[in-house]
N, C-alpha and C. Protein backbone atom coordinates (compact mmCIF):
# COMPACT_ATOMS: atom_id res chain seq x y z
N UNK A 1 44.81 -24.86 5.23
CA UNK A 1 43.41 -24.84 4.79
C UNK A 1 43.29 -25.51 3.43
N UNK A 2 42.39 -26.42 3.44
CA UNK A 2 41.99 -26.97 1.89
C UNK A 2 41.49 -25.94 0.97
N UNK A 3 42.13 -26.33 -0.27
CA UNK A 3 41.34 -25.32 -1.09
C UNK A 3 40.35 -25.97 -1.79
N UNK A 4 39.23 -24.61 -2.25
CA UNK A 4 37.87 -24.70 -2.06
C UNK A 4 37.58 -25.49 -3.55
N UNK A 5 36.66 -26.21 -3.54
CA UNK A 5 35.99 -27.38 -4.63
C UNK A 5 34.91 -26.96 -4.81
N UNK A 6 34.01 -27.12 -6.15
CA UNK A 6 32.51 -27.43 -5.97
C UNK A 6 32.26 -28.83 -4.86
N UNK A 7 33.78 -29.92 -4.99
CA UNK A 7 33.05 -30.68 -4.05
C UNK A 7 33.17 -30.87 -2.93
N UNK A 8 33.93 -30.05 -2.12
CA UNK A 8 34.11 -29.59 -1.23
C UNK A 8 32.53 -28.83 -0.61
N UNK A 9 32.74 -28.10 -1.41
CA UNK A 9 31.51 -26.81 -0.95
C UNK A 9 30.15 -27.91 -0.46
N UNK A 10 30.18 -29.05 -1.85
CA UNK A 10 28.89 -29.85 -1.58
C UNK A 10 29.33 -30.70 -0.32
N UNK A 11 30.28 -31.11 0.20
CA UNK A 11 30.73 -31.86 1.44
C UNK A 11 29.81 -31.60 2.48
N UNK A 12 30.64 -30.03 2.64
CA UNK A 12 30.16 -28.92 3.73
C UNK A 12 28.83 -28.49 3.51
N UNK A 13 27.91 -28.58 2.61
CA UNK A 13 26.12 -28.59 2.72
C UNK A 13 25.90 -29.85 3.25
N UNK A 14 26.80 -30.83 2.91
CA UNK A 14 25.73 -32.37 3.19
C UNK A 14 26.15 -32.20 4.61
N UNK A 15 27.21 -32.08 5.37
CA UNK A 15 27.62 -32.32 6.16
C UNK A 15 26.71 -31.21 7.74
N UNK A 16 26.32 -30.26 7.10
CA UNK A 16 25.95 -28.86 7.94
C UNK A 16 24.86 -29.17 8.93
N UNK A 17 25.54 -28.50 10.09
CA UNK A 17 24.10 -28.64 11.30
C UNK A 17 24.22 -27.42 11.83
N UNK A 18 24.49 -26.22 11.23
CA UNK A 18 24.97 -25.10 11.83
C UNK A 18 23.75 -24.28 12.43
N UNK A 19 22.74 -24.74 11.74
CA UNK A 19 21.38 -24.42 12.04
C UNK A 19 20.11 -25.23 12.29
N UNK A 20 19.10 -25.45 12.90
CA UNK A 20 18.22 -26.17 12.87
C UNK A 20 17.28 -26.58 11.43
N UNK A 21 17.30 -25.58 10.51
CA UNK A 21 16.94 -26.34 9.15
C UNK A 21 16.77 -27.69 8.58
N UNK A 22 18.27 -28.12 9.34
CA UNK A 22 18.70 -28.98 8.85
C UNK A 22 17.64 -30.52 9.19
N UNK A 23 17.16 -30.35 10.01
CA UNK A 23 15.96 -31.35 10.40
C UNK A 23 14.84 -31.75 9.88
N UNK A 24 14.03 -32.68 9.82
CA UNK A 24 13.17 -32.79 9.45
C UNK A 24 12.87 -32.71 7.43
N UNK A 25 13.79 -32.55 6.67
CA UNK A 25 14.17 -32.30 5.45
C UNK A 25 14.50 -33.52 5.09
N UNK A 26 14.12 -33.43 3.52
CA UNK A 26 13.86 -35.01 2.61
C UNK A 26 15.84 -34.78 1.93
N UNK A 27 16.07 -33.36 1.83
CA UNK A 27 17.34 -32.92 0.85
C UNK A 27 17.72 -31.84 1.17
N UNK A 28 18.75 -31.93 1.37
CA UNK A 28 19.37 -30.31 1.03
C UNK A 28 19.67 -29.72 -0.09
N UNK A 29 19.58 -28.36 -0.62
CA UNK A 29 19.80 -28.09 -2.02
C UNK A 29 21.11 -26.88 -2.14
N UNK A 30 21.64 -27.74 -2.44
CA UNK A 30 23.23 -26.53 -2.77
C UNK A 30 22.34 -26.03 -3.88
N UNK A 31 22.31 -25.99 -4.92
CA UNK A 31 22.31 -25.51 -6.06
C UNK A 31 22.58 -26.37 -7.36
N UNK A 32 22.10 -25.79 -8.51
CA UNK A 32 22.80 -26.17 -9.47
C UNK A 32 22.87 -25.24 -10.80
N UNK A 33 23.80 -26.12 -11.97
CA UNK A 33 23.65 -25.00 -13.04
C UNK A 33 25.25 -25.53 -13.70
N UNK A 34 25.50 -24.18 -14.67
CA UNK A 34 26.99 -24.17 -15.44
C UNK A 34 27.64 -23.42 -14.37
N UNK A 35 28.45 -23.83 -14.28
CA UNK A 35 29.76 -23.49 -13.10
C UNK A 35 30.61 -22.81 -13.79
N UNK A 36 30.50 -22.64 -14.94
CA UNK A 36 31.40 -21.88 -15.84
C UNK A 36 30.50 -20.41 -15.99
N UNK A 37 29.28 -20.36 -15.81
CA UNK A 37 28.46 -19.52 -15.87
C UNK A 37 29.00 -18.00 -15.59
N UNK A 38 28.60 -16.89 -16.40
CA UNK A 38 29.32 -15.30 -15.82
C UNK A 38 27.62 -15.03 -15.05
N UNK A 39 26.87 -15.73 -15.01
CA UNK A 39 25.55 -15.07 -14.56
C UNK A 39 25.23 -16.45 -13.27
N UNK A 40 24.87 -15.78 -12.27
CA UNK A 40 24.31 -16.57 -10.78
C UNK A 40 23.34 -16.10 -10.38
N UNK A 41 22.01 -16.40 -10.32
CA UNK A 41 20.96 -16.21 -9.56
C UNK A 41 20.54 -16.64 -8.18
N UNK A 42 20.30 -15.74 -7.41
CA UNK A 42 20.91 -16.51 -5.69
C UNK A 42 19.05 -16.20 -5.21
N UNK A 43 17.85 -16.95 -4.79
CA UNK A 43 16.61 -17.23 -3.97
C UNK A 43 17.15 -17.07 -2.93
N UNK A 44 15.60 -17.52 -2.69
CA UNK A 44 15.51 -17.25 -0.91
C UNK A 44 16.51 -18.75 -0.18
N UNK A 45 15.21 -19.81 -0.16
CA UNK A 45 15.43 -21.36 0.21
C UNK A 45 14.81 -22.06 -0.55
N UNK A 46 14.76 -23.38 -0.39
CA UNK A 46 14.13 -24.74 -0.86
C UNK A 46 12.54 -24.60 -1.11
N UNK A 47 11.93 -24.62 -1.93
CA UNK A 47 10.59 -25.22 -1.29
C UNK A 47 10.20 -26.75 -1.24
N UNK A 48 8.83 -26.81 -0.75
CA UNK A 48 9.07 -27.79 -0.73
C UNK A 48 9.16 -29.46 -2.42
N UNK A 49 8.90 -28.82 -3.40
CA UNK A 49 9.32 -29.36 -4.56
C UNK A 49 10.92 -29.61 -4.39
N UNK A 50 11.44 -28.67 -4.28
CA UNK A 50 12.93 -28.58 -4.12
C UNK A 50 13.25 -29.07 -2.98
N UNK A 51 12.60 -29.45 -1.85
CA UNK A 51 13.35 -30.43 -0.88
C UNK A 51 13.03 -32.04 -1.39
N UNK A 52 12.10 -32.40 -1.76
CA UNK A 52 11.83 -33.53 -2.70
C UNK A 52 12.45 -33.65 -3.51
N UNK A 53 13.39 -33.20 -4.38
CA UNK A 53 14.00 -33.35 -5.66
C UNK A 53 15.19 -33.42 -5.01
N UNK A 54 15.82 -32.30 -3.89
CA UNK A 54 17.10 -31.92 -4.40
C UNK A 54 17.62 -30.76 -5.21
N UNK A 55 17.02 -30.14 -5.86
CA UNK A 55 17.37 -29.28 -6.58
C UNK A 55 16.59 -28.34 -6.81
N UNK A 56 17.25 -27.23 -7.31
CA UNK A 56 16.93 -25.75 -6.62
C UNK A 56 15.83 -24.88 -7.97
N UNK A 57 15.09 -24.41 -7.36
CA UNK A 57 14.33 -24.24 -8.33
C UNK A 57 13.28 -25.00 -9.61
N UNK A 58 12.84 -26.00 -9.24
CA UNK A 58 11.92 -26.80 -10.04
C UNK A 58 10.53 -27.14 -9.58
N UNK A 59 10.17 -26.14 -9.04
CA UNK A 59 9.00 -25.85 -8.22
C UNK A 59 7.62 -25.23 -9.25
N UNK A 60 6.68 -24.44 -9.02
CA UNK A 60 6.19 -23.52 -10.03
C UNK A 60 7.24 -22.32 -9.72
N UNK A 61 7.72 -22.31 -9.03
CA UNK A 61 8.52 -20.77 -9.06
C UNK A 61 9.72 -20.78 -10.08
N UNK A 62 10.20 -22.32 -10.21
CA UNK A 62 11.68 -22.49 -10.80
C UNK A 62 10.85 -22.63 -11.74
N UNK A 63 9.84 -23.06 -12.53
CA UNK A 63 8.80 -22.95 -13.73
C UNK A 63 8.80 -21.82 -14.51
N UNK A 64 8.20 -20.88 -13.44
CA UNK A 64 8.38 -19.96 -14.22
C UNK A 64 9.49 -18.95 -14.02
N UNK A 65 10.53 -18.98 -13.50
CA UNK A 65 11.88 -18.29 -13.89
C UNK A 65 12.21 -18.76 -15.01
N UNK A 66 12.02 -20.38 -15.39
CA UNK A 66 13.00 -20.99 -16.56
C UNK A 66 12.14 -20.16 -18.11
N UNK A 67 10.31 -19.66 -18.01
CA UNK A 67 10.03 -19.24 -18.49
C UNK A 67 10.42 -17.98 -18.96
N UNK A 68 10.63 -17.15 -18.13
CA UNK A 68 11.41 -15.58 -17.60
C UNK A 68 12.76 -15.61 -18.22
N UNK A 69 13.53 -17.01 -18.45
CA UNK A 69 14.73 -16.77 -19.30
C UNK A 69 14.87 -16.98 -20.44
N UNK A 70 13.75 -18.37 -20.74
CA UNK A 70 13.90 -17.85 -22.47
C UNK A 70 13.13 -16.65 -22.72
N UNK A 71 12.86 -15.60 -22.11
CA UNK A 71 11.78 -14.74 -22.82
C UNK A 71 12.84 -14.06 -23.09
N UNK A 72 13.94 -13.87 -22.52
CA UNK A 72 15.01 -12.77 -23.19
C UNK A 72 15.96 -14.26 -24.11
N UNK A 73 15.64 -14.99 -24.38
CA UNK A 73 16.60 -16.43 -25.09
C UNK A 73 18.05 -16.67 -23.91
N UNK A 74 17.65 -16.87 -22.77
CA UNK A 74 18.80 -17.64 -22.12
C UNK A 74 18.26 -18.70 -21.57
N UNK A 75 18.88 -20.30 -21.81
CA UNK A 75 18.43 -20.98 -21.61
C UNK A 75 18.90 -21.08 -20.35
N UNK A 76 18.28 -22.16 -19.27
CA UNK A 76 18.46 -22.00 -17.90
C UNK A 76 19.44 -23.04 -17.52
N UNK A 77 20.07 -23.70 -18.46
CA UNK A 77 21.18 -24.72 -18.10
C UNK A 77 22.76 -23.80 -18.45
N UNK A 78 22.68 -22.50 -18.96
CA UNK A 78 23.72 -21.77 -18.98
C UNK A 78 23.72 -20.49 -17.79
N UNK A 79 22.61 -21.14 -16.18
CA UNK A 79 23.17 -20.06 -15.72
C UNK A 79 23.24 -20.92 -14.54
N UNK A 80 24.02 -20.39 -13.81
CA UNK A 80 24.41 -21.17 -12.15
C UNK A 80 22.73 -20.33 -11.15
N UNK A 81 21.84 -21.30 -10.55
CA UNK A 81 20.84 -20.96 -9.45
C UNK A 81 21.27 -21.84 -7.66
N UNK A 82 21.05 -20.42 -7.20
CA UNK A 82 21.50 -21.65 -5.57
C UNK A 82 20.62 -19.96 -4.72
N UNK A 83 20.34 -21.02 -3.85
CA UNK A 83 19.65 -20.54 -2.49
C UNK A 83 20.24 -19.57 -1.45
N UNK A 84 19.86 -18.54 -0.46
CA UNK A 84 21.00 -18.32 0.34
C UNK A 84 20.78 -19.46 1.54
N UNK A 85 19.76 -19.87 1.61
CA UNK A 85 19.79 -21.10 2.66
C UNK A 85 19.53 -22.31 1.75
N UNK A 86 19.80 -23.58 2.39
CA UNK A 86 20.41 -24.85 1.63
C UNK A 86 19.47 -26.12 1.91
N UNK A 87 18.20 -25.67 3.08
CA UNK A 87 17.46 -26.29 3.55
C UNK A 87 16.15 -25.75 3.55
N UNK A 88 14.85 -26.55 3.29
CA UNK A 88 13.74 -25.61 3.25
C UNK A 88 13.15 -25.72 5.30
N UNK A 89 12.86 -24.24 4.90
CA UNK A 89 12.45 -23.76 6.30
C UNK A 89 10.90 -24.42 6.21
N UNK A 90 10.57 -24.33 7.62
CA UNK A 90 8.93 -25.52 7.82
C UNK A 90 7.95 -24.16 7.15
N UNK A 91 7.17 -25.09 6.49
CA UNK A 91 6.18 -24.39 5.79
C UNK A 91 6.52 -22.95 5.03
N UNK A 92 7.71 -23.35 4.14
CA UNK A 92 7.84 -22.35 3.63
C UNK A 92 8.08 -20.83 3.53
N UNK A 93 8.50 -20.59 5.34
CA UNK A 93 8.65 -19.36 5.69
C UNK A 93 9.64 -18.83 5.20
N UNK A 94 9.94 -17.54 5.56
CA UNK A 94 11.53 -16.81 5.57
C UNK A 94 11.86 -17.38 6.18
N UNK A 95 13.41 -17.34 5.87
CA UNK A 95 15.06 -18.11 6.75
C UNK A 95 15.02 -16.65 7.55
N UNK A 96 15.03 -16.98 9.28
CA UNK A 96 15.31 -16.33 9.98
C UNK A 96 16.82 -15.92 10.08
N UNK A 97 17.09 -14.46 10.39
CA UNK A 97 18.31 -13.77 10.22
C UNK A 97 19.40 -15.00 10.48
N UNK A 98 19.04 -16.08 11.81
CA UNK A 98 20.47 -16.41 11.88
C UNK A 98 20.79 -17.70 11.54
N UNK A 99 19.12 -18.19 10.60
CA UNK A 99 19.51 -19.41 9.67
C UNK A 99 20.45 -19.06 8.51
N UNK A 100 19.93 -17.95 8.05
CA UNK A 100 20.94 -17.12 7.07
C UNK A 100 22.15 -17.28 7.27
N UNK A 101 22.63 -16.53 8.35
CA UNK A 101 23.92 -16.09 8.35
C UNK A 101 24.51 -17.57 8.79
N UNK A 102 24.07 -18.72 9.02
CA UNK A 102 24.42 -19.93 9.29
C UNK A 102 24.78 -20.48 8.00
N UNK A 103 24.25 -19.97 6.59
CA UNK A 103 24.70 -20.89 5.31
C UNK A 103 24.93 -19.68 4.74
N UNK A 104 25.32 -18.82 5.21
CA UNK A 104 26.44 -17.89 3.94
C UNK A 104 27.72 -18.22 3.82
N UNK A 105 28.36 -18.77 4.68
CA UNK A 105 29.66 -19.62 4.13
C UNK A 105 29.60 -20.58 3.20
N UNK A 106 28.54 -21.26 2.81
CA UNK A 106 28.45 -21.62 1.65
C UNK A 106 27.86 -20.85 0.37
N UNK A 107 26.81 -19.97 0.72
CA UNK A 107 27.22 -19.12 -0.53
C UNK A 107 27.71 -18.25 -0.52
N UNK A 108 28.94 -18.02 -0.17
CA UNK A 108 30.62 -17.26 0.11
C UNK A 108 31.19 -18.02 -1.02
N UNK A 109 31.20 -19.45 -0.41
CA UNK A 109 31.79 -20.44 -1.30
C UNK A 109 31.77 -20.58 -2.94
N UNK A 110 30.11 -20.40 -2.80
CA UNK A 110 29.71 -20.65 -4.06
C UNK A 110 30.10 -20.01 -5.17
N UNK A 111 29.88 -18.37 -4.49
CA UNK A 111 30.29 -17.05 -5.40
C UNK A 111 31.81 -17.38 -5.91
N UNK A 112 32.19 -17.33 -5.19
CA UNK A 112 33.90 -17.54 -4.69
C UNK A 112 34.68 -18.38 -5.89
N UNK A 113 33.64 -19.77 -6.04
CA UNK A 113 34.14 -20.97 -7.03
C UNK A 113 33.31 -20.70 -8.52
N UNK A 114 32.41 -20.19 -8.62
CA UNK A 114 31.73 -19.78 -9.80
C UNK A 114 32.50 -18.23 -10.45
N UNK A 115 32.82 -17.20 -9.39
CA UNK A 115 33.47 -15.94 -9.83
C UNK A 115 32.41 -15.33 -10.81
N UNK A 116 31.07 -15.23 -10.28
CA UNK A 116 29.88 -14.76 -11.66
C UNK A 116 30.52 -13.28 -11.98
N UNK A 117 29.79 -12.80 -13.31
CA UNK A 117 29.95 -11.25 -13.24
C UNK A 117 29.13 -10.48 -12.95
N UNK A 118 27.63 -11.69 -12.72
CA UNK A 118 26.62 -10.47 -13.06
C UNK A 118 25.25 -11.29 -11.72
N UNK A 119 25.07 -10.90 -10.80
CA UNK A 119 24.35 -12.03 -10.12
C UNK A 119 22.81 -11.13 -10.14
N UNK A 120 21.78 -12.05 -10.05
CA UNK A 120 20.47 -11.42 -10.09
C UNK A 120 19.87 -11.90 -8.60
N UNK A 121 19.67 -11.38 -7.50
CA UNK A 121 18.71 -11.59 -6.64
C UNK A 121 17.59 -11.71 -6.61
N UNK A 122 17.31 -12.52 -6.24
CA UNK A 122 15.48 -13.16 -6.29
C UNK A 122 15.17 -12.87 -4.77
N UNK A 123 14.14 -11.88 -4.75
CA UNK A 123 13.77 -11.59 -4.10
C UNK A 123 14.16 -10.90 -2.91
N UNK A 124 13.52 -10.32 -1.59
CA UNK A 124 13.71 -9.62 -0.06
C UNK A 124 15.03 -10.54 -0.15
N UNK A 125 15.03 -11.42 0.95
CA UNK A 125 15.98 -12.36 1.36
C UNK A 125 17.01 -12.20 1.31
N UNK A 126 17.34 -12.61 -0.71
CA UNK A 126 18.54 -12.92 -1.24
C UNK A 126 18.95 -11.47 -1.31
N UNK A 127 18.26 -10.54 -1.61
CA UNK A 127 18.81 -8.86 -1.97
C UNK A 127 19.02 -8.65 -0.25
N UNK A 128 18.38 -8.67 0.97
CA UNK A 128 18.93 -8.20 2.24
C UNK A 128 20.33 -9.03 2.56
N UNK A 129 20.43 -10.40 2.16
CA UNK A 129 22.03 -10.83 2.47
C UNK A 129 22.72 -10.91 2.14
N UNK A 130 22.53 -10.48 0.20
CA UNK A 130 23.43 -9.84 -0.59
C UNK A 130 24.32 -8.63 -0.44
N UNK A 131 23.04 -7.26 0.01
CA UNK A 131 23.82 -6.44 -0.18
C UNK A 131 23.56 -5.49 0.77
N UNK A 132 23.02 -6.17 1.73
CA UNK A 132 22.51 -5.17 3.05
C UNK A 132 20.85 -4.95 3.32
N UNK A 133 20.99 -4.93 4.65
CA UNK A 133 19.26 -5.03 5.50
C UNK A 133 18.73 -3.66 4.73
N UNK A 134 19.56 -2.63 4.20
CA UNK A 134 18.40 -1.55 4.06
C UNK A 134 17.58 -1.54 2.47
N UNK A 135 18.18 -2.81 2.32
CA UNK A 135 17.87 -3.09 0.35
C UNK A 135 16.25 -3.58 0.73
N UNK A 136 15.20 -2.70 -0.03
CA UNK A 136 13.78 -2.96 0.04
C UNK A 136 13.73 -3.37 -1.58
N UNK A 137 12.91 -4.88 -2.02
CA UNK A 137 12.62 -5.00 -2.66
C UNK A 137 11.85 -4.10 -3.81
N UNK A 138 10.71 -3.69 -3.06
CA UNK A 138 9.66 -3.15 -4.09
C UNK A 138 10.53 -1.17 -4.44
N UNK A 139 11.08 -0.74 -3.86
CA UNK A 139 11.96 0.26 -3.69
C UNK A 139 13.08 0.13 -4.83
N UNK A 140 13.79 -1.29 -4.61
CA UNK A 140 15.17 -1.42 -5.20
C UNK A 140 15.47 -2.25 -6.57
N UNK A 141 14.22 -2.91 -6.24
CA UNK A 141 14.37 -3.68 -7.40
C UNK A 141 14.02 -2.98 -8.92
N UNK A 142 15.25 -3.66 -9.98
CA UNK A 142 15.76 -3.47 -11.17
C UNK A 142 16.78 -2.50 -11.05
N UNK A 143 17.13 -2.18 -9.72
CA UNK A 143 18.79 -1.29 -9.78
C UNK A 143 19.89 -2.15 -9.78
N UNK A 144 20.84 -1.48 -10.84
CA UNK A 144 22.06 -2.08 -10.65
C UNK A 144 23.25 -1.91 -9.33
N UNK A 145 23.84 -2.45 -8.44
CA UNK A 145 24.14 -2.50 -7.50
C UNK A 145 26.05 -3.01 -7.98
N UNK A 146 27.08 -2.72 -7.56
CA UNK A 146 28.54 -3.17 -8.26
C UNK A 146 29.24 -2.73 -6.52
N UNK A 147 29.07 -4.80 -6.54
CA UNK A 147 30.34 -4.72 -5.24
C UNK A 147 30.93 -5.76 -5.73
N UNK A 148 32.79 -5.37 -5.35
CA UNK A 148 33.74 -6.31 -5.97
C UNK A 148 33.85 -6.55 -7.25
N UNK A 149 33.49 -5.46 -8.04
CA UNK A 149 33.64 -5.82 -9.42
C UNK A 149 32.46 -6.78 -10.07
N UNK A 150 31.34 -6.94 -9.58
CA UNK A 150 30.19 -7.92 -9.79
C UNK A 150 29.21 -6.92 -9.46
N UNK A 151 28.08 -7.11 -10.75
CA UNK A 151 26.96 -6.20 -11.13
C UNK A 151 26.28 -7.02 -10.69
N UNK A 152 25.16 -6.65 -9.12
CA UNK A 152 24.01 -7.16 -8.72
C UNK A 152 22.40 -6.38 -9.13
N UNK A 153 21.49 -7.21 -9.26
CA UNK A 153 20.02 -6.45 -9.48
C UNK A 153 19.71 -7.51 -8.53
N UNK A 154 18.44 -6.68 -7.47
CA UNK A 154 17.63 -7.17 -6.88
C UNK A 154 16.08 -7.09 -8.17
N UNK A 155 15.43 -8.66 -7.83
CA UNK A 155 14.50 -8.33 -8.69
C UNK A 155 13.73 -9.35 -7.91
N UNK A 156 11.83 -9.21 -7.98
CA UNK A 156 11.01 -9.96 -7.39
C UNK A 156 11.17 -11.59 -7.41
N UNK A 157 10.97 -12.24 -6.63
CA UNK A 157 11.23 -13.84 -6.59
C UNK A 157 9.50 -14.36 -7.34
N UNK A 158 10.35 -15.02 -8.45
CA UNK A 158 8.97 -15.67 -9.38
C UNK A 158 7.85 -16.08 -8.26
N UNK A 159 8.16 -16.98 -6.94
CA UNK A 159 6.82 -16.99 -6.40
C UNK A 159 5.85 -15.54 -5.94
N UNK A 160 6.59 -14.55 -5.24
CA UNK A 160 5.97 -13.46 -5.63
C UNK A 160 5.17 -12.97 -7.14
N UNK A 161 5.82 -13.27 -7.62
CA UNK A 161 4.56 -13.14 -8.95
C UNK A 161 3.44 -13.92 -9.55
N UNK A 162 3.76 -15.11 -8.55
CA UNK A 162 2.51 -16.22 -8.86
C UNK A 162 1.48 -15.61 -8.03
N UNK A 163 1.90 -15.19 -7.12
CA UNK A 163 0.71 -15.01 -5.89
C UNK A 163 -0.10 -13.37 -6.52
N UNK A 164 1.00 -12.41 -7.23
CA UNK A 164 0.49 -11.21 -7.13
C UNK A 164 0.79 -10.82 -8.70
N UNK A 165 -0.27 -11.20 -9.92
CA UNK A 165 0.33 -10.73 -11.23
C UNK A 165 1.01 -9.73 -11.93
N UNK A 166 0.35 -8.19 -10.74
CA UNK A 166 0.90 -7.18 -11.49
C UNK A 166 1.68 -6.93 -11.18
N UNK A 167 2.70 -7.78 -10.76
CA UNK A 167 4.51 -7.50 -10.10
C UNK A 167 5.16 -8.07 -11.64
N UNK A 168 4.19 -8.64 -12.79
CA UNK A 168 5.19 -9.45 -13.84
C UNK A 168 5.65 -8.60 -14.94
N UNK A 169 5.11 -7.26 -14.76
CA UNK A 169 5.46 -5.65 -15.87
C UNK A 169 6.73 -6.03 -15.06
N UNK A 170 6.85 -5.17 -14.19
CA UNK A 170 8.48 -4.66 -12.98
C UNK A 170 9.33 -6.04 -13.69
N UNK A 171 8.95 -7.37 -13.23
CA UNK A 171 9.76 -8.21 -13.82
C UNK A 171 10.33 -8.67 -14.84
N UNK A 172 9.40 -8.10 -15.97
CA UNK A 172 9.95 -8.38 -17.78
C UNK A 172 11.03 -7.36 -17.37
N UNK A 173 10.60 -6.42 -16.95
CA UNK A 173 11.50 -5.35 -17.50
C UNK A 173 13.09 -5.14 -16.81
N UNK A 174 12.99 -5.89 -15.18
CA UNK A 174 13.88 -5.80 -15.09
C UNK A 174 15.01 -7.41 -15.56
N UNK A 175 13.58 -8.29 -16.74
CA UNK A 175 14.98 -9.03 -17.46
C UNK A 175 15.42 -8.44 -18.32
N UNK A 176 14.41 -7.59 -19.05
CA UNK A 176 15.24 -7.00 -20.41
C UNK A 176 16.50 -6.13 -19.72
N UNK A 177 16.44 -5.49 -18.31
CA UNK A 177 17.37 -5.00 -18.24
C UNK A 177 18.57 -5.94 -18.13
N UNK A 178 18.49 -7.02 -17.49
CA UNK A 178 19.31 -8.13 -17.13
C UNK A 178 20.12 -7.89 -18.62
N UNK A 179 19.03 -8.58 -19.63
CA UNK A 179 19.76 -9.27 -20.99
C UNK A 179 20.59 -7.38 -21.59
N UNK A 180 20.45 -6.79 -21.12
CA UNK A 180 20.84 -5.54 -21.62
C UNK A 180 22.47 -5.40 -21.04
N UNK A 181 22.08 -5.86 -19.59
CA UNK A 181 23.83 -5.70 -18.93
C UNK A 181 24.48 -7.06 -19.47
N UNK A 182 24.19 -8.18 -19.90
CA UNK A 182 24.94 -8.84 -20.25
C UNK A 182 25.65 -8.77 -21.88
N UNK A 183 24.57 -7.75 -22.25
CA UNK A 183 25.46 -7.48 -23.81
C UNK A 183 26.07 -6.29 -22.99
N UNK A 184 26.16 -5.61 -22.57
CA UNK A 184 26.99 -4.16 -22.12
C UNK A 184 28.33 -4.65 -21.42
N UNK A 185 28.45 -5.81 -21.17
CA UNK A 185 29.61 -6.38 -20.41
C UNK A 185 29.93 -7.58 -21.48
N UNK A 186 29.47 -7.65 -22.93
CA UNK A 186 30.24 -8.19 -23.89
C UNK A 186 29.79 -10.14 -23.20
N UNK A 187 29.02 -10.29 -22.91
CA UNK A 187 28.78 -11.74 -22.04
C UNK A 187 27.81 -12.47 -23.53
N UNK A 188 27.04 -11.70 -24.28
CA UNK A 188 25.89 -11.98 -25.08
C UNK A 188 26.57 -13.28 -25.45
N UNK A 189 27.55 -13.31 -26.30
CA UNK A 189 27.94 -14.29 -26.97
C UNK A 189 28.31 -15.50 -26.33
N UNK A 190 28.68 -15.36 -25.23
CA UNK A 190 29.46 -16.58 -24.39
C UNK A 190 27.75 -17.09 -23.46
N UNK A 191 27.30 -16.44 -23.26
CA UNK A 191 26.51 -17.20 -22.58
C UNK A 191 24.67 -17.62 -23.24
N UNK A 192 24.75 -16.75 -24.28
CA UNK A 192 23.34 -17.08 -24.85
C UNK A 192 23.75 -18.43 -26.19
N UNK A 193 22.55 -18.68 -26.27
CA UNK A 193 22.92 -20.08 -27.58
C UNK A 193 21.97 -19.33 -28.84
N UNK A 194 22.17 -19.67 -29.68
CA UNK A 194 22.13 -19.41 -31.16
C UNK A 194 20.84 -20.71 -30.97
């Protein structure tokens, strides 16, 4: 077996037909970010900004996450962002269960080659294929969650808060909690900038 690459991993996205996604799409979006990163933020899929670009999160939703991180001072080029699906679904729907489970070998991969310490789920989606179907957003989100030695929070996906404002209290708070576990795990210094 080859061992695993970021460019490898990107091979196996360009290369993928494991699902029908893959059709009709301008790009696929692995992800991007610091690969050195102790912090990974894992979305739903692409939209469609992000199938036009290529890249993950530069939408109004990736707008205002990048807003959401300097509000605690992390800039958004010191954290790794990727999708659990790699293709945007038509019109923006949910990735059906078994488009999902069709691109979690790549973010298997991803986790795998990044080794984060601390990953934040954006949204239903990414928190049900993170850490199990019985994880309810509005229920779960801002709990800390520790599988494999890696501290997960499910927390609302910024487009959810475009559509519905008073979800953006729940969300400050569960960054301040964010920026709280990353000084509690001694990360402050290595990953925030002065």
């Amino acid at each position: 077996m080859a061992e695993i690459s970021w460019e490898l991993m990107e091979q196996q996205v360009a290369a993928c037909r494991m699902c029908g996604l893959c059709q009709g799409i301008h790009h696929k979006v692995p992800g991007q970010g610091d690969r050195h990163s102790p912090l990974m933020f894992i979305g739903e899929g692409p939209g469609q900004v992000e199938d036009e670009q290529g890249l993950a999160f530069v939408g109004p939703a990736g707008q205002l996450l990048t807003r959401m991180l300097l509000a605690i001072d992390l800039p958004r080029d010191r954290v790794y962002i990727c999708n659990v699906v790699k293709c945007r679904p038509p019109n923006n729907r949910v990735p059906l269960p078994e488009e999902a489970a069709a691109c979690m070998l790549h973010l298997r991969m991803q986790v795998a080659l990044l080794r984060p310490r601390v990953i934040v789920l954006l949204g239903s989606t990414a928190a049900k294929n993170t850490l199990g179907e019985e994880i309810r957003i509005t229920r779960d989100r801002g709990k800390w969650f520790q599988r494999k030695g890696v501290w997960m929070m499910p927390t609302y996906h910024p487009s959810a808060l475009l559509r519905d404002v008073s979800k953006k209290r729940d969300a400050w708070e569960d960054m301040q909690s964010l920026r709280d576990k990353l000084m509690e795990l001694g990360l402050y210094p290595d990953i925030y900038q002065e």
